[in-house]
C-alpha atoms as a PDB file:
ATOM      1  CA  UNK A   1     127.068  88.831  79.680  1.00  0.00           C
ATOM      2  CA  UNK A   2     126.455  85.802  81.345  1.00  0.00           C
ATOM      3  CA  UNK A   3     123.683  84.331  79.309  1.00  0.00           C
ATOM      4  CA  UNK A   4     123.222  81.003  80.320  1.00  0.00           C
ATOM      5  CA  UNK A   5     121.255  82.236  83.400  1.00  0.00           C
ATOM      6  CA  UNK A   6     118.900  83.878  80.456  1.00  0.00           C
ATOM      7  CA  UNK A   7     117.215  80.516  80.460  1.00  0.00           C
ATOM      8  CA  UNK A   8     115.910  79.262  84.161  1.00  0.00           C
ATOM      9  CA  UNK A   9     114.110  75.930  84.189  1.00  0.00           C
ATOM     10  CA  UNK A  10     110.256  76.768  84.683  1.00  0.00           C
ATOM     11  CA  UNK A  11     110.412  75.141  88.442  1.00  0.00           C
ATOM     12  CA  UNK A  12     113.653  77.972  88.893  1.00  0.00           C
ATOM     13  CA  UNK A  13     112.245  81.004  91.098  1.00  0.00           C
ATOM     14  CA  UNK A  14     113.258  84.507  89.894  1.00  0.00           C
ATOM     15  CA  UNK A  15     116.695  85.935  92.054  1.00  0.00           C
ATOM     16  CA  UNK A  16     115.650  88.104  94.557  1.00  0.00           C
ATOM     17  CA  UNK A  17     119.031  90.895  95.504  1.00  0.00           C
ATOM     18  CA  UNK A  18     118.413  92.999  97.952  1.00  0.00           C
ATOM     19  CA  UNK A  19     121.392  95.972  98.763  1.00  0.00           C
ATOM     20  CA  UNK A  20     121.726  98.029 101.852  1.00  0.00           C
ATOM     21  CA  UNK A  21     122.670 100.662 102.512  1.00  0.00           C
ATOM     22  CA  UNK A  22     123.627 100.190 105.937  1.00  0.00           C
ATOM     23  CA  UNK A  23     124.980 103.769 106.285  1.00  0.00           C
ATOM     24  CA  UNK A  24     122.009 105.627 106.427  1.00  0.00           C
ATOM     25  CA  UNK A  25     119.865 102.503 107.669  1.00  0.00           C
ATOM     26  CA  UNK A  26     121.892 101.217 110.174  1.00  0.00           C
ATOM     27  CA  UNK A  27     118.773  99.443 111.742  1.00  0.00           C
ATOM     28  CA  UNK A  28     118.703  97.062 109.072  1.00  0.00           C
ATOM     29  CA  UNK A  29     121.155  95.025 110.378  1.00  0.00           C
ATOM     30  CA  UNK A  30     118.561  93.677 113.409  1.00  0.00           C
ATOM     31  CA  UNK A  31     116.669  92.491 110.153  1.00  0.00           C
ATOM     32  CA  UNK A  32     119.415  90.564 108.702  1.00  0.00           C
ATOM     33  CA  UNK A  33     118.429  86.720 109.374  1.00  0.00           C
ATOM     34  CA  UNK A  34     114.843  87.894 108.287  1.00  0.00           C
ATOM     35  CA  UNK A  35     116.145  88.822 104.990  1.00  0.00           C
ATOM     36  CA  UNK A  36     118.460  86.017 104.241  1.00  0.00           C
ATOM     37  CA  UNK A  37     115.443  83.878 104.266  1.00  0.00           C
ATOM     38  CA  UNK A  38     113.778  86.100 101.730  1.00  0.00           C
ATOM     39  CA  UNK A  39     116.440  86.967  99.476  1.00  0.00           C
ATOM     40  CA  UNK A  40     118.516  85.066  97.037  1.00  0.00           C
ATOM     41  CA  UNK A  41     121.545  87.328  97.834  1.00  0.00           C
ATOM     42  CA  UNK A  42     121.988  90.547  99.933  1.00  0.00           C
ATOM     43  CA  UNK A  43     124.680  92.964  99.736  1.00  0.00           C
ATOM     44  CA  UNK A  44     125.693  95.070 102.158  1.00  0.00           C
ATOM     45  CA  UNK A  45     127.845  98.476 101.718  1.00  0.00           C
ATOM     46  CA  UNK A  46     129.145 100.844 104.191  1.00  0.00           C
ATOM     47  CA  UNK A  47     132.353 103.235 104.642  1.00  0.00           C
ATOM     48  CA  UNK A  48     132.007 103.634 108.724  1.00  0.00           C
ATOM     49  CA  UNK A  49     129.756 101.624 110.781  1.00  0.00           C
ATOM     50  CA  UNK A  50     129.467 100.240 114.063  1.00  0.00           C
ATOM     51  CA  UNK A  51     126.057  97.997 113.614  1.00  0.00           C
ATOM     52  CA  UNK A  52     126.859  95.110 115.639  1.00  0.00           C
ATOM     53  CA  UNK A  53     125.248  91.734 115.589  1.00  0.00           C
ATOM     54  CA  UNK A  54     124.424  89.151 118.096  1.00  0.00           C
ATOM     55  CA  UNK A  55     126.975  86.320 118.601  1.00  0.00           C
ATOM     56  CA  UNK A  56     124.926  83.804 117.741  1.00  0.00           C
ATOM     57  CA  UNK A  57     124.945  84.765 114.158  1.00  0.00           C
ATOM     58  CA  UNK A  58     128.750  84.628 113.599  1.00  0.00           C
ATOM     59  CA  UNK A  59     128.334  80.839 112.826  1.00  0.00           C
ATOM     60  CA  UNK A  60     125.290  80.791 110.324  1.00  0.00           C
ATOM     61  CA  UNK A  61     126.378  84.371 109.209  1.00  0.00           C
ATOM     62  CA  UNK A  62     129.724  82.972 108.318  1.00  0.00           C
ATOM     63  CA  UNK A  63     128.283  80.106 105.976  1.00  0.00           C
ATOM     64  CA  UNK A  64     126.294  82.629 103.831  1.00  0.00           C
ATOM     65  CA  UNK A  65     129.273  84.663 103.332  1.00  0.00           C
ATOM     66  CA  UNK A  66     131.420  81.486 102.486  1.00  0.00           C
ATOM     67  CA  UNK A  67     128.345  80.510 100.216  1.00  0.00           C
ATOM     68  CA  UNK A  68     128.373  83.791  98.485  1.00  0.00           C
ATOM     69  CA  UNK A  69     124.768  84.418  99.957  1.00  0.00           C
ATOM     70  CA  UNK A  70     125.725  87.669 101.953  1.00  0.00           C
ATOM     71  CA  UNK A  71     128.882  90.190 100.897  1.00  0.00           C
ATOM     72  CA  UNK A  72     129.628  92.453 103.740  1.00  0.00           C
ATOM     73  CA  UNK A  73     131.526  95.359 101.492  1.00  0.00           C
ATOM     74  CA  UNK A  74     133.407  98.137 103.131  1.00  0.00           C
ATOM     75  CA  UNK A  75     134.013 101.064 100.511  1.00  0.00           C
ATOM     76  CA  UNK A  76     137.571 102.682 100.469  1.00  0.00           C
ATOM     77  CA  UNK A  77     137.317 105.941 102.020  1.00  0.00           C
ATOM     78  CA  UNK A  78     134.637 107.325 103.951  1.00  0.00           C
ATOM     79  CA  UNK A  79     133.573 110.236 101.927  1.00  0.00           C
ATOM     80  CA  UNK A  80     129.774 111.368 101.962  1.00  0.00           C
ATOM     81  CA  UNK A  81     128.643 109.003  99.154  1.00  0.00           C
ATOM     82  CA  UNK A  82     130.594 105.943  99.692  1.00  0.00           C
ATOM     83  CA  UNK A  83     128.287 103.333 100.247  1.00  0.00           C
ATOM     84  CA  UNK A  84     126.220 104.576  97.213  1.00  0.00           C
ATOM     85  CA  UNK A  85     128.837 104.018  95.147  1.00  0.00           C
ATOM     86  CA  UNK A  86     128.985 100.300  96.044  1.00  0.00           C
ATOM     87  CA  UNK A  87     125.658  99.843  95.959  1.00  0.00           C
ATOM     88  CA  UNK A  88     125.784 101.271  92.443  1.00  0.00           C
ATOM     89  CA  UNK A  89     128.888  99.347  91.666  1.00  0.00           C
ATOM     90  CA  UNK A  90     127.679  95.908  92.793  1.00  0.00           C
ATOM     91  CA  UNK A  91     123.850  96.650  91.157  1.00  0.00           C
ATOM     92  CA  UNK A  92     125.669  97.089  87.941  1.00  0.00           C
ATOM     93  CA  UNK A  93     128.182  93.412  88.441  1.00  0.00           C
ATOM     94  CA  UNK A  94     125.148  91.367  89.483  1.00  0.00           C
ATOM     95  CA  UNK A  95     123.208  92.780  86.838  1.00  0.00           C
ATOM     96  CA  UNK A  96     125.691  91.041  84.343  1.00  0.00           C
ATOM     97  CA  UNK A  97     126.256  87.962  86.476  1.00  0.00           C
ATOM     98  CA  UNK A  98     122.025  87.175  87.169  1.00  0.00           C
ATOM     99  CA  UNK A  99     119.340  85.913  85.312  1.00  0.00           C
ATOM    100  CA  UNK A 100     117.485  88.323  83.453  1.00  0.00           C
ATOM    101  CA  UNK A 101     114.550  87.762  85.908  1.00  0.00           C
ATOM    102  CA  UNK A 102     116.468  89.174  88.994  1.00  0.00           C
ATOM    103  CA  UNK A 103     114.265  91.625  90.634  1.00  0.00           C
ATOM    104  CA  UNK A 104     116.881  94.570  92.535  1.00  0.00           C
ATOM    105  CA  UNK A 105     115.912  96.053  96.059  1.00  0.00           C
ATOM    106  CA  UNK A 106     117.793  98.876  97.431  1.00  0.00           C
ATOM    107  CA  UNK A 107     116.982  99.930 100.821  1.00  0.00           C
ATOM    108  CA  UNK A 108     118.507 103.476 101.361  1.00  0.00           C
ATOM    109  CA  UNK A 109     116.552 107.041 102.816  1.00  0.00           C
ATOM    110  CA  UNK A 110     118.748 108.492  99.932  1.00  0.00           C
ATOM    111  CA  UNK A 111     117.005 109.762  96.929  1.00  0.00           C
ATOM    112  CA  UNK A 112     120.183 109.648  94.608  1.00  0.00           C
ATOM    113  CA  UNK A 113     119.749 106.005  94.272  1.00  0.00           C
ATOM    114  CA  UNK A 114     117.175 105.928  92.485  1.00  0.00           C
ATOM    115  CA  UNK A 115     119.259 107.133  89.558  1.00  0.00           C
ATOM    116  CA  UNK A 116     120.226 102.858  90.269  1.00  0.00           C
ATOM    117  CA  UNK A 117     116.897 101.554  90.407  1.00  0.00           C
ATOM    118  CA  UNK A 118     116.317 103.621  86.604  1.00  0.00           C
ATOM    119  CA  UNK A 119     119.498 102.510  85.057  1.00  0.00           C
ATOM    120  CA  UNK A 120     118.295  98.573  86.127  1.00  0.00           C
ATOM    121  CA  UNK A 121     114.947  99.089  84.763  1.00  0.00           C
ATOM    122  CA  UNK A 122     116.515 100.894  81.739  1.00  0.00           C
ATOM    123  CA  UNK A 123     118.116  97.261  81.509  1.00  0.00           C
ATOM    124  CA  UNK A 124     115.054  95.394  81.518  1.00  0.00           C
ATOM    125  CA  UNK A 125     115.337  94.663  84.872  1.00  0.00           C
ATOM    126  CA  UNK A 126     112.418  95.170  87.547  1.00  0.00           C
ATOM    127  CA  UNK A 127     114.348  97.500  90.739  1.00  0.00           C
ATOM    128  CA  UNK A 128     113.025  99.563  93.597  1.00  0.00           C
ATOM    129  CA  UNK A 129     114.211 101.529  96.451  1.00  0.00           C
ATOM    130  CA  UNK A 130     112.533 100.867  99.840  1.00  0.00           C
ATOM    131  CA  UNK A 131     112.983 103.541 102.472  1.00  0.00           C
ATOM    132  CA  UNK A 132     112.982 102.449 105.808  1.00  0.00           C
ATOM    133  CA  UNK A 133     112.261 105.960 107.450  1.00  0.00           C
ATOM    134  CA  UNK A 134     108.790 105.991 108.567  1.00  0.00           C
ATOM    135  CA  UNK A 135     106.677 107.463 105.864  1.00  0.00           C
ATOM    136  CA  UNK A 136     104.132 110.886 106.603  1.00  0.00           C
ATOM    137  CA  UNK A 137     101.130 109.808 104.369  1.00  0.00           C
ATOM    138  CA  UNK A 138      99.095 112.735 103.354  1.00  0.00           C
ATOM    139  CA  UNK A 139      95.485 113.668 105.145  1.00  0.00           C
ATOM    140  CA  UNK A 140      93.529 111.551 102.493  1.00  0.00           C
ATOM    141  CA  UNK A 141      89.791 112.533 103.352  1.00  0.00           C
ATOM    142  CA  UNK A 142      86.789 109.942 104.269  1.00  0.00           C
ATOM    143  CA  UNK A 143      84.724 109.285 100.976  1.00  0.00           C
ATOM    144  CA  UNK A 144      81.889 111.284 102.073  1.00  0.00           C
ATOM    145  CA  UNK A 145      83.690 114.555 102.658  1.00  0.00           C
ATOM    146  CA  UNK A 146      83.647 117.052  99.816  1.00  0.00           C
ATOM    147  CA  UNK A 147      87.042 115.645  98.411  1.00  0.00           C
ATOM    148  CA  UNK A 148      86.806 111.900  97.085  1.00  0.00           C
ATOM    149  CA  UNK A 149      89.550 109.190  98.182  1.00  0.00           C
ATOM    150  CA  UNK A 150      90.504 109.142  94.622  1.00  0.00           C
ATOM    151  CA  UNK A 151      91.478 112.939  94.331  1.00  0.00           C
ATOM    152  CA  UNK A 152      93.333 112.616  97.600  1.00  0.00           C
ATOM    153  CA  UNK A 153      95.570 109.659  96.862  1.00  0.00           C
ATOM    154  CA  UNK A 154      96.262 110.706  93.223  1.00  0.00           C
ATOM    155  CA  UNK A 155      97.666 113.797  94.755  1.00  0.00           C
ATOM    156  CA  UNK A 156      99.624 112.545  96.855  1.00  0.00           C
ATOM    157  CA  UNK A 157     100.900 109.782  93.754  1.00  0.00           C
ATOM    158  CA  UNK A 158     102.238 113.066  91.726  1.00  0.00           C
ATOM    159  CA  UNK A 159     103.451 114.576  94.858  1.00  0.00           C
ATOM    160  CA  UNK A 160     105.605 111.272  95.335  1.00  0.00           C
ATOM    161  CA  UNK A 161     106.396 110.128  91.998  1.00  0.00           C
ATOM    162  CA  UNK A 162     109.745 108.381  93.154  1.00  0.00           C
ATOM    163  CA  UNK A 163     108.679 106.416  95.457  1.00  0.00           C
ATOM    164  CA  UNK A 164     105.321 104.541  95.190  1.00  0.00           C
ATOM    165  CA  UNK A 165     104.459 100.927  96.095  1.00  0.00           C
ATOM    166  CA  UNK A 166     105.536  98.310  93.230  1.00  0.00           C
ATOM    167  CA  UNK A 167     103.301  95.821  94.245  1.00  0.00           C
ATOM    168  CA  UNK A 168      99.379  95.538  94.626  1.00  0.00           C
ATOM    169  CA  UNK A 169      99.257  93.877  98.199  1.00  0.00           C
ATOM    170  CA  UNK A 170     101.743  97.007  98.864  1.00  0.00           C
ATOM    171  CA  UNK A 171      99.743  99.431  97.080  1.00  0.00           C
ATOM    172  CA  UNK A 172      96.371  98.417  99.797  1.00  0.00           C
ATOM    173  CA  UNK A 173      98.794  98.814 102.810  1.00  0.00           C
ATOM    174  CA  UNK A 174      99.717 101.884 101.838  1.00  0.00           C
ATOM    175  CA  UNK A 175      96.144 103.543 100.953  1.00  0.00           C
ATOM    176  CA  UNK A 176      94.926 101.117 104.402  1.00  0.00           C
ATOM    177  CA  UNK A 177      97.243 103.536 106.486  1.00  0.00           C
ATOM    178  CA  UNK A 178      96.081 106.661 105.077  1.00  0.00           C
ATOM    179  CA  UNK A 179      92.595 105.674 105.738  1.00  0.00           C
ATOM    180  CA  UNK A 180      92.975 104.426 109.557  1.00  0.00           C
ATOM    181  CA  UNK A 181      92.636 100.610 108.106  1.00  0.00           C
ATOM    182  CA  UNK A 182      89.737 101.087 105.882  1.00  0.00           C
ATOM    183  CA  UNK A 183      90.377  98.166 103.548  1.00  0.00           C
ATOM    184  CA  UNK A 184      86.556  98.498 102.213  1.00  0.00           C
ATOM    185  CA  UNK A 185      87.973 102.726 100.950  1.00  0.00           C
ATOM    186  CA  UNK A 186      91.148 100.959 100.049  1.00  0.00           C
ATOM    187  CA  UNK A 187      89.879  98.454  97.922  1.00  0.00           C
ATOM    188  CA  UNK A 188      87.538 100.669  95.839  1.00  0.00           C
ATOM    189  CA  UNK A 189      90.193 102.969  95.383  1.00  0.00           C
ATOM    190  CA  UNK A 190      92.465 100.428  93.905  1.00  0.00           C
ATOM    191  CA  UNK A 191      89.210  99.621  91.997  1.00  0.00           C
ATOM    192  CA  UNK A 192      88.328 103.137  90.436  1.00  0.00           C
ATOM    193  CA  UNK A 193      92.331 103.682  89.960  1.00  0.00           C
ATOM    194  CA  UNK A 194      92.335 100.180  87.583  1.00  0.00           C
ATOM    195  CA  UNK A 195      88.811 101.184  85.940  1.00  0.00           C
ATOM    196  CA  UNK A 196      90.508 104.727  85.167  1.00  0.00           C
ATOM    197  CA  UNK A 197      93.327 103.542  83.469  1.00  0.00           C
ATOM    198  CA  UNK A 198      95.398 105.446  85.950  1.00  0.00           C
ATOM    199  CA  UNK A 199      97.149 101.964  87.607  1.00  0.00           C
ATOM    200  CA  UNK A 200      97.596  98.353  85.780  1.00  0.00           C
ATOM    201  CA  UNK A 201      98.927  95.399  86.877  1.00  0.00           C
ATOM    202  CA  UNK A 202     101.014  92.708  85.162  1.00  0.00           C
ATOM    203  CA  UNK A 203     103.032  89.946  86.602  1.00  0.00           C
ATOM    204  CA  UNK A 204     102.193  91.258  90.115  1.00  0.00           C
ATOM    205  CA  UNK A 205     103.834  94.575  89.412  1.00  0.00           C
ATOM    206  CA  UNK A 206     101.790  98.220  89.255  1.00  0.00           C
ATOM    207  CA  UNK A 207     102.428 100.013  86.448  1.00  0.00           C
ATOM    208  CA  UNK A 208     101.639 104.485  87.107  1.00  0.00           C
ATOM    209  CA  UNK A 209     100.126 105.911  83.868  1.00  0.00           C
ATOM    210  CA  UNK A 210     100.881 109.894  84.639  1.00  0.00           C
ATOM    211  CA  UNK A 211      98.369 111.839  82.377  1.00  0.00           C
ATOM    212  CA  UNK A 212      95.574 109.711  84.180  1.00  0.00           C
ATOM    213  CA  UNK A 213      96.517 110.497  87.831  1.00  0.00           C
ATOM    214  CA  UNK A 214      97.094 114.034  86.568  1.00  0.00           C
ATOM    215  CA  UNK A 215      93.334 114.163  85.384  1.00  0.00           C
ATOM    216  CA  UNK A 216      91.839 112.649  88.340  1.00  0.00           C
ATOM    217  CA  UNK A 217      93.969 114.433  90.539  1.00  0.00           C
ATOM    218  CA  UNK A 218      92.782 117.998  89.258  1.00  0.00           C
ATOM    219  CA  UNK A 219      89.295 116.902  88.414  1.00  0.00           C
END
């Protein structure tokens, strides 16, 4: 391993990767400019596509590839899990080649990579897997109905253990669309979760303690 990235100057931001999986979300290509101002690198894998992109980007598209910014990866073969494979294979070479502090984003509908976004955090590395397919939220009640916000959302945490918001300001979006844009229900939920012990927070990234959302969501 590489370890004199193990080391960044204080001033040095964390590396942000993010990997697509372009054959499944083939609308991510429209955000492509978007990302490659928020990302330190993004990868992109695919065995068949035909995404196409505007003809203005060919020039500043170009100079990210040539500056090892964006990788454009066609897999050989076009078999059913192709482009997992080189997302997997290309999590697991900038894994070696980054700083420690590299946070991983795969965005993919497929469930299988999250066996990826494990094996990085297994590594000490912070991962997730963002799926772009619009999510169906469950029927969380209004407080004063005979089921409380907290029950509700706690169900629907156990129901969707794979794939829950990593960060706070992502956690109150997510209980804000389940309550029609209630931020005063979403923030108290947030609240009770924290004073439960069933969230915590550190370094801006939730941590899910099970048994807790277990209790509260059978109590």
């Amino acid at each position: 391993m590489n370890t004199e990235y193990d080391s960044p100057t204080v001033d040095q931001k964390p590396e942000r990767v993010l990997l697509i999986d372009l054959e499944n979300c083939p609308g991510q290509i429209h955000q492509l400019m978007k990302n490659l101002e928020q990302f330190s690198q993004v990868v992109i894998c695919y065995a068949q596509s035909g995404a196409k992109v505007p003809i203005d980007w060919i020039l500043p598209l170009t100079n990210t590839v040539n500056s090892n910014k964006l990788k454009i990866l066609k897999t050989p073969g076009a078999g059913k899990n192709a482009a997992d494979f080189g997302i997997t294979f290309w999590a697991g070479e900038l894994m070696q080649q980054l700083p420690t502090q590299t946070h991983f984003t795969v965005v993919s509908e497929d469930t299988d990579l999250d066996h990826v976004i494990n094996l990085l955090k297994s590594q000490g590395r912070t991962a997730e897997r963002i799926n772009t397919k619009k999510e169906e939220l469950p029927t969380l009640v209004n407080p004063s109905a005979s089921t409380s916000p907290i029950k509700s959302y706690c169900v629907y945490l156990l129901k969707n253990n794979k794939n829950r918001p990593v960060k706070p300001e992502t956690l109150l979006n997510h209980i804000k669309s389940g309550f029609k844009d209630d931020k005063l229900t979403s923030e108290m939920i947030i609240k009770e979760l924290t004073k439960q012990g069933a969230i915590s927070v550190s370094n801006n990234r939730i941590s899910y303690h099970e048994p807790i959302i277990t209790k509260l969501a059978s109590s």
